[in-house]
N, C-alpha and C. Protein backbone atom coordinates (compact mmCIF):
# COMPACT_ATOMS: atom_id res chain seq x y z
N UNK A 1 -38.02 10.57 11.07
CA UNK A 1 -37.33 9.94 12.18
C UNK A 1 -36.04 9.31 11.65
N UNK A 2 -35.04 9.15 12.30
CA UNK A 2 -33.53 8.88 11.98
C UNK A 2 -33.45 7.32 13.50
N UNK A 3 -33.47 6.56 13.07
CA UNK A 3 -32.84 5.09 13.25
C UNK A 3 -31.21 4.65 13.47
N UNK A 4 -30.24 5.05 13.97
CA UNK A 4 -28.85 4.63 14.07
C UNK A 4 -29.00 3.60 14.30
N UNK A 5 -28.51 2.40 13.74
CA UNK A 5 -28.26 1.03 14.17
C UNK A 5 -26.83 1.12 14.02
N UNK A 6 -25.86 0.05 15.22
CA UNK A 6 -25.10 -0.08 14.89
C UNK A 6 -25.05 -1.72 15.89
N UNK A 7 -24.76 -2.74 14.97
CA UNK A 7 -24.90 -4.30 15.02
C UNK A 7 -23.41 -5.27 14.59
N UNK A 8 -23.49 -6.05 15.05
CA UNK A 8 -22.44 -7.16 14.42
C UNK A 8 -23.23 -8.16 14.82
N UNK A 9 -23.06 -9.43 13.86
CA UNK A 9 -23.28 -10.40 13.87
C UNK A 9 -22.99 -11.48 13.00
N UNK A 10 -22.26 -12.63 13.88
CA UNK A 10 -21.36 -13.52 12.85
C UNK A 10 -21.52 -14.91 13.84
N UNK A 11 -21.15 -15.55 13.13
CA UNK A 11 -21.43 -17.01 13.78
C UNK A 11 -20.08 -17.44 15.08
N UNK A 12 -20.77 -18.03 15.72
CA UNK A 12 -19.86 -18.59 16.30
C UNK A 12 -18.93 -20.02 16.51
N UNK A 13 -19.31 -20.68 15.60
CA UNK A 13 -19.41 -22.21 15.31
C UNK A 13 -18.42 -22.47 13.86
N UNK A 14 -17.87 -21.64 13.82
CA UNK A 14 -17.60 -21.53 12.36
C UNK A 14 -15.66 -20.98 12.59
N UNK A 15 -15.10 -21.00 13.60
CA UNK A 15 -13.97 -20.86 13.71
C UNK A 15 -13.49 -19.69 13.97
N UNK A 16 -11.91 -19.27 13.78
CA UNK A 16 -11.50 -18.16 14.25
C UNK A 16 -11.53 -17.12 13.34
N UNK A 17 -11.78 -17.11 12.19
CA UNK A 17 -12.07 -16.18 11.10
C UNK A 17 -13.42 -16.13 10.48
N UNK A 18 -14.26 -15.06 10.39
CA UNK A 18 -15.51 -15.45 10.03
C UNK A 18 -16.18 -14.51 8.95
N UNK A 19 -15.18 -13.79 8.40
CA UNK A 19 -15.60 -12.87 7.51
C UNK A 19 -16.33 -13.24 6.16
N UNK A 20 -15.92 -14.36 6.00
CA UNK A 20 -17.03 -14.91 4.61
C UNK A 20 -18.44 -14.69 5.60
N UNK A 21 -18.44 -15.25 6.51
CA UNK A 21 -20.34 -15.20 6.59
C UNK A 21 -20.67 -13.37 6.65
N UNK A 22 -19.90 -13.03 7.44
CA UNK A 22 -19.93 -11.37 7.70
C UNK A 22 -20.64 -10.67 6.12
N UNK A 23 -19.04 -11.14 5.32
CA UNK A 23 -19.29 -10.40 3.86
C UNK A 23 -20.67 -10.40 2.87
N UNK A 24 -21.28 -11.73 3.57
CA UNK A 24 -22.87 -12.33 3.16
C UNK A 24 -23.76 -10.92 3.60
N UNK A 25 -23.62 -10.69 4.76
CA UNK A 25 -24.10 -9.42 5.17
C UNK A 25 -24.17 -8.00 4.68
N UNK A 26 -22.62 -7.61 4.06
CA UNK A 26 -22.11 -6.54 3.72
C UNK A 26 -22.85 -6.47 2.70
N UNK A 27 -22.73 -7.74 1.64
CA UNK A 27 -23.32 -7.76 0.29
C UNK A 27 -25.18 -7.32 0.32
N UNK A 28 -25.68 -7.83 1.04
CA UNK A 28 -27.08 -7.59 1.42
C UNK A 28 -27.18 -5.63 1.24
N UNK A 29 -26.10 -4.88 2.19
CA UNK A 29 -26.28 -3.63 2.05
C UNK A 29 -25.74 -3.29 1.25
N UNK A 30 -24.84 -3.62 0.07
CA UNK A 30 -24.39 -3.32 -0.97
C UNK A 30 -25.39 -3.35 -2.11
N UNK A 31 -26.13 -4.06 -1.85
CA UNK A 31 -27.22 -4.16 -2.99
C UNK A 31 -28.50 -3.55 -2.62
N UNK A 32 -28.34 -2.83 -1.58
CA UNK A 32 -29.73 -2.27 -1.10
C UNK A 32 -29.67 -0.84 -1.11
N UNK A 33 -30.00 -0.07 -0.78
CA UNK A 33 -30.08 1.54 -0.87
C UNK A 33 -29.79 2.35 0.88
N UNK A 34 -29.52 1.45 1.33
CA UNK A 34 -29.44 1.55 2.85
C UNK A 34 -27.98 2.01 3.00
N UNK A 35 -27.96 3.24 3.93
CA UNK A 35 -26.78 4.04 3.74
C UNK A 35 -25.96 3.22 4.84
N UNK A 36 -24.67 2.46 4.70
CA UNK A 36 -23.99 1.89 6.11
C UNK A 36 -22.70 1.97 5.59
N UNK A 37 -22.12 2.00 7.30
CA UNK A 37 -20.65 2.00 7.26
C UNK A 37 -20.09 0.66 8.10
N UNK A 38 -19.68 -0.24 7.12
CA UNK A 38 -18.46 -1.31 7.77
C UNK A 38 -17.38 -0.97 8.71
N UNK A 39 -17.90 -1.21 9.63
CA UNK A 39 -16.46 -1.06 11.16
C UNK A 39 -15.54 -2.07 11.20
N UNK A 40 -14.44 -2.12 12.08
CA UNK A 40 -13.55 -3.53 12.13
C UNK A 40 -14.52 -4.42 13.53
N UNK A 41 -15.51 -3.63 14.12
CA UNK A 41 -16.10 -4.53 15.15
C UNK A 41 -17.92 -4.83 14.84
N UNK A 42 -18.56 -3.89 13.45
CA UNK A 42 -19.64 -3.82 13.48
C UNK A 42 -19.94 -3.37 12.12
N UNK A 43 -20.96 -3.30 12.34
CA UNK A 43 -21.77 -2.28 10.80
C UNK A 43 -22.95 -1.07 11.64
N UNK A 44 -22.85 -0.14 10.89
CA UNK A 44 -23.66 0.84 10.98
C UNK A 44 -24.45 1.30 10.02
N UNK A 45 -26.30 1.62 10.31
CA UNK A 45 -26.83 1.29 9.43
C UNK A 45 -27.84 2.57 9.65
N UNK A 46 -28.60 3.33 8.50
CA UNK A 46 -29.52 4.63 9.19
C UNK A 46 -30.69 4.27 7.83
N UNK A 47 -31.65 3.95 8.91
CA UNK A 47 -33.09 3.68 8.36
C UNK A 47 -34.17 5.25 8.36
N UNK A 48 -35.37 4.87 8.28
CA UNK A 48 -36.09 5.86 9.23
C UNK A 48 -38.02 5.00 9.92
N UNK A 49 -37.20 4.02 10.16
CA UNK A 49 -38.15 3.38 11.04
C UNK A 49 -37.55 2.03 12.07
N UNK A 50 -38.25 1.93 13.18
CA UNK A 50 -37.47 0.98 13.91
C UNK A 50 -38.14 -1.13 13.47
N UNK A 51 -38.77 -0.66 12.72
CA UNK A 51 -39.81 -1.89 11.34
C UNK A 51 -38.41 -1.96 10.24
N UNK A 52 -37.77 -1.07 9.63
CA UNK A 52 -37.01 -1.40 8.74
C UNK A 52 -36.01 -1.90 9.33
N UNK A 53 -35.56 -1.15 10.87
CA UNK A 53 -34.15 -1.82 11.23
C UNK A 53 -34.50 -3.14 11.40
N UNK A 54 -35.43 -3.99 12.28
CA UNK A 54 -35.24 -4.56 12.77
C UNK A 54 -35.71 -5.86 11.12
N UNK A 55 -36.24 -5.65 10.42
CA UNK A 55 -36.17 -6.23 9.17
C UNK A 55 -34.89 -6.68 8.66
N UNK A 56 -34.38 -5.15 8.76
CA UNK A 56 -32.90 -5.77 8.20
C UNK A 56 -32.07 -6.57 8.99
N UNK A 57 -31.81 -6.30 10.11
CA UNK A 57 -31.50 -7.08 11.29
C UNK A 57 -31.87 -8.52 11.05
N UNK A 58 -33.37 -9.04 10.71
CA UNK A 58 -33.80 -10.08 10.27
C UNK A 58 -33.44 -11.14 9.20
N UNK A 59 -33.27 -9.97 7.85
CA UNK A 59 -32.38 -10.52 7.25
C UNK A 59 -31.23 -10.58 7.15
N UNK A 60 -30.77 -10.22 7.70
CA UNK A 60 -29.07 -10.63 8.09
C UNK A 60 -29.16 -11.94 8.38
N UNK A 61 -29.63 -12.15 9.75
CA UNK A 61 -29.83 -13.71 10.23
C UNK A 61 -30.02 -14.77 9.44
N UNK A 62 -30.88 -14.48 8.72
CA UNK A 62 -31.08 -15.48 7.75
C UNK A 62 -30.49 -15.89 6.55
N UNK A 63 -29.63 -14.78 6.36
CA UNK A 63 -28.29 -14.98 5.44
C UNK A 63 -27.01 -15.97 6.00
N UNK A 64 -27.73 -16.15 7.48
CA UNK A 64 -26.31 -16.91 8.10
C UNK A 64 -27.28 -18.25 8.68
N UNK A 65 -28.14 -18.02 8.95
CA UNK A 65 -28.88 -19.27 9.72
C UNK A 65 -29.09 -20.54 8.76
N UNK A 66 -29.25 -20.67 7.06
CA UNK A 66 -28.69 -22.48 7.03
C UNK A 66 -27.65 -23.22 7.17
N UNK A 67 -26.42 -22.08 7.34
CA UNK A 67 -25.53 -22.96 7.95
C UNK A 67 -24.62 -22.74 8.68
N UNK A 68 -24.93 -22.17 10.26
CA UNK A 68 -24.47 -21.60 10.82
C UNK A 68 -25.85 -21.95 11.99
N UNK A 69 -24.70 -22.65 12.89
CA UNK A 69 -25.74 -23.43 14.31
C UNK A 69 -25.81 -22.46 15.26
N UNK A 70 -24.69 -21.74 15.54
CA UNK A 70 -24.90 -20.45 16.31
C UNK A 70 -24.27 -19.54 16.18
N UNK A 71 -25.15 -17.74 16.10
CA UNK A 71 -25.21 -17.03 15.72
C UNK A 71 -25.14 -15.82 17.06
N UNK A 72 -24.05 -14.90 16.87
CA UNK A 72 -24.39 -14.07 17.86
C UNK A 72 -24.62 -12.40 17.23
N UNK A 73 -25.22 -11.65 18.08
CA UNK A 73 -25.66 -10.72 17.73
C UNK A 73 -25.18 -9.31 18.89
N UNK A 74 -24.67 -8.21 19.03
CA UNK A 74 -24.78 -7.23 19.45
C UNK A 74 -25.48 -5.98 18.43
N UNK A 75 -26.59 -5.25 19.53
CA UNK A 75 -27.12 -4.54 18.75
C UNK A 75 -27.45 -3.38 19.42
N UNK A 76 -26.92 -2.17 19.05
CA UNK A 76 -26.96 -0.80 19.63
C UNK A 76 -28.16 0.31 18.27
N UNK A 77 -29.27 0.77 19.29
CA UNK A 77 -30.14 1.87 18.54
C UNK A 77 -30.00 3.33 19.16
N UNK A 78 -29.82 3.88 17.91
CA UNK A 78 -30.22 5.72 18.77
C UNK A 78 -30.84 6.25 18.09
N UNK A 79 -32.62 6.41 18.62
CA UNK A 79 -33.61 6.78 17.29
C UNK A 79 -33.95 8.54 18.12
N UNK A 80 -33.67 8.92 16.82
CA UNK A 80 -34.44 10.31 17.12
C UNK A 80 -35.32 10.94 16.17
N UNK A 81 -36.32 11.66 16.77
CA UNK A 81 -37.55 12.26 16.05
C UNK A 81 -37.24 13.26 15.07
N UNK A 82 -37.86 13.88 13.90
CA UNK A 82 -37.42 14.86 13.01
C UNK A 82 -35.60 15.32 12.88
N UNK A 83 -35.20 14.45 12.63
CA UNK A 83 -33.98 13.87 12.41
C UNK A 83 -33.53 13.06 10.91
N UNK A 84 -32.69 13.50 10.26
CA UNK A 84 -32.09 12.57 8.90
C UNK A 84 -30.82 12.85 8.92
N UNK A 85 -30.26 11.77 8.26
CA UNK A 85 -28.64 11.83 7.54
C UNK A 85 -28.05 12.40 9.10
N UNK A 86 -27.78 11.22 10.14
CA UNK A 86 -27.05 11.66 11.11
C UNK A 86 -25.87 11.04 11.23
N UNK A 87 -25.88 9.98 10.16
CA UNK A 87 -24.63 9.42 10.09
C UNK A 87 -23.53 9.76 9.92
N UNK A 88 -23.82 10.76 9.21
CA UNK A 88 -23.11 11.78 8.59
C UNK A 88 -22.45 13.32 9.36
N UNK A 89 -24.06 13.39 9.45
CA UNK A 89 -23.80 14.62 10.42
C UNK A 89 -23.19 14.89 11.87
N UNK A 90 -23.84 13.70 12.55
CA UNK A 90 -22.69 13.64 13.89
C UNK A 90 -21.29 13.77 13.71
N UNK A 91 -21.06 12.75 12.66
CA UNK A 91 -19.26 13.21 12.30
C UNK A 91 -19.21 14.53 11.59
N UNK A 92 -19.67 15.20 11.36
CA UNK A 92 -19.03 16.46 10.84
C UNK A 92 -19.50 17.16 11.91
N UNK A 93 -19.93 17.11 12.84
CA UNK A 93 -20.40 17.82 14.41
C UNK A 93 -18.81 17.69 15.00
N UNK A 94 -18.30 16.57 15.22
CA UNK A 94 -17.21 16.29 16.02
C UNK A 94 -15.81 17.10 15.52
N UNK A 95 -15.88 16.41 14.38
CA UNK A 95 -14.91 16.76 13.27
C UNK A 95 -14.56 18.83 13.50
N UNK A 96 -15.92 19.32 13.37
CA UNK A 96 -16.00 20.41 13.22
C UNK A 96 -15.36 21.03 14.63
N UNK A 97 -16.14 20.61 15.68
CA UNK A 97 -15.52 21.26 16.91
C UNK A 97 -14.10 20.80 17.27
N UNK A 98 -13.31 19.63 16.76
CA UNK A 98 -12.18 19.21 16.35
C UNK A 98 -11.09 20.82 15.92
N UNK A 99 -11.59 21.39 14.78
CA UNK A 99 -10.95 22.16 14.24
C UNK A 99 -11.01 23.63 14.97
N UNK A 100 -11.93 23.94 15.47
CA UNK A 100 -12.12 25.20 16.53
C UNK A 100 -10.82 25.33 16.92
C-alpha cells in the first residue's frame, strides 16, 4: 500500500516567520529513511501504512509542542492499494504526457 501525505504544520504564536520550528520538522525526515519532498507551502511524505503516517504526523507535533502554544496543521492523504514509489511516479506520469 502507498500512503501520500502531504501536511504543513507550524506554529502560530510564534510570529511572521516560522521556519526555525518548520526546519525542526525537516530535520526529523532528514534523519529518518522516509522518502519526502519540502514544498514552499508543505511537506510531502510516502509511507506504506496510514499507522506510520499518522505517527509521523505525531511526531512532528511534538517537536513543536514545548514551546509553541498554538500549532496549526493542514493535512491531505491519497492511499492506494498495491501501489509504491508514487511520489515519484505520478511526476514522471505528468512529465511524460508533458512531452507527447
Amino acid at each position: 500500500m502507498s500512503v501520500l501525505v502531504e501536511f504543513a504544520m507550524f506554529p502560530t504564536d510564534k510570529g511572521e516567520s516560522v521556519s526555525e520550528y518548520v526546519s525542526r520538522i525537516i530535520k526529523m525526515f532528514k534523519e529518518s529513511d522516509v522518502p519526502f519532498q519540502l514544498t514552499p507551502m508543505g511537506t510531502i511524505f510516502e509511507v506504506e501504512t496510514i499507522e506510520e503516517a499518522t505517527n509521523i504526523i505525531n511526531n512532528a507535533y511534538k517537536l513543536l509542542e514545548p514551546d509553541c502554544n498554538r500549532v496549526y496543521t493542514t493535512i491531505k492523504m491519497d492511499i492506494r492499494k498495491n501501489k509504491s514509489n508514487r511520489m515519484k511516479q505520478k511526476i514522471e506520469s505528468v512529465m511524460k504526457r508533458i512531452e507527447e
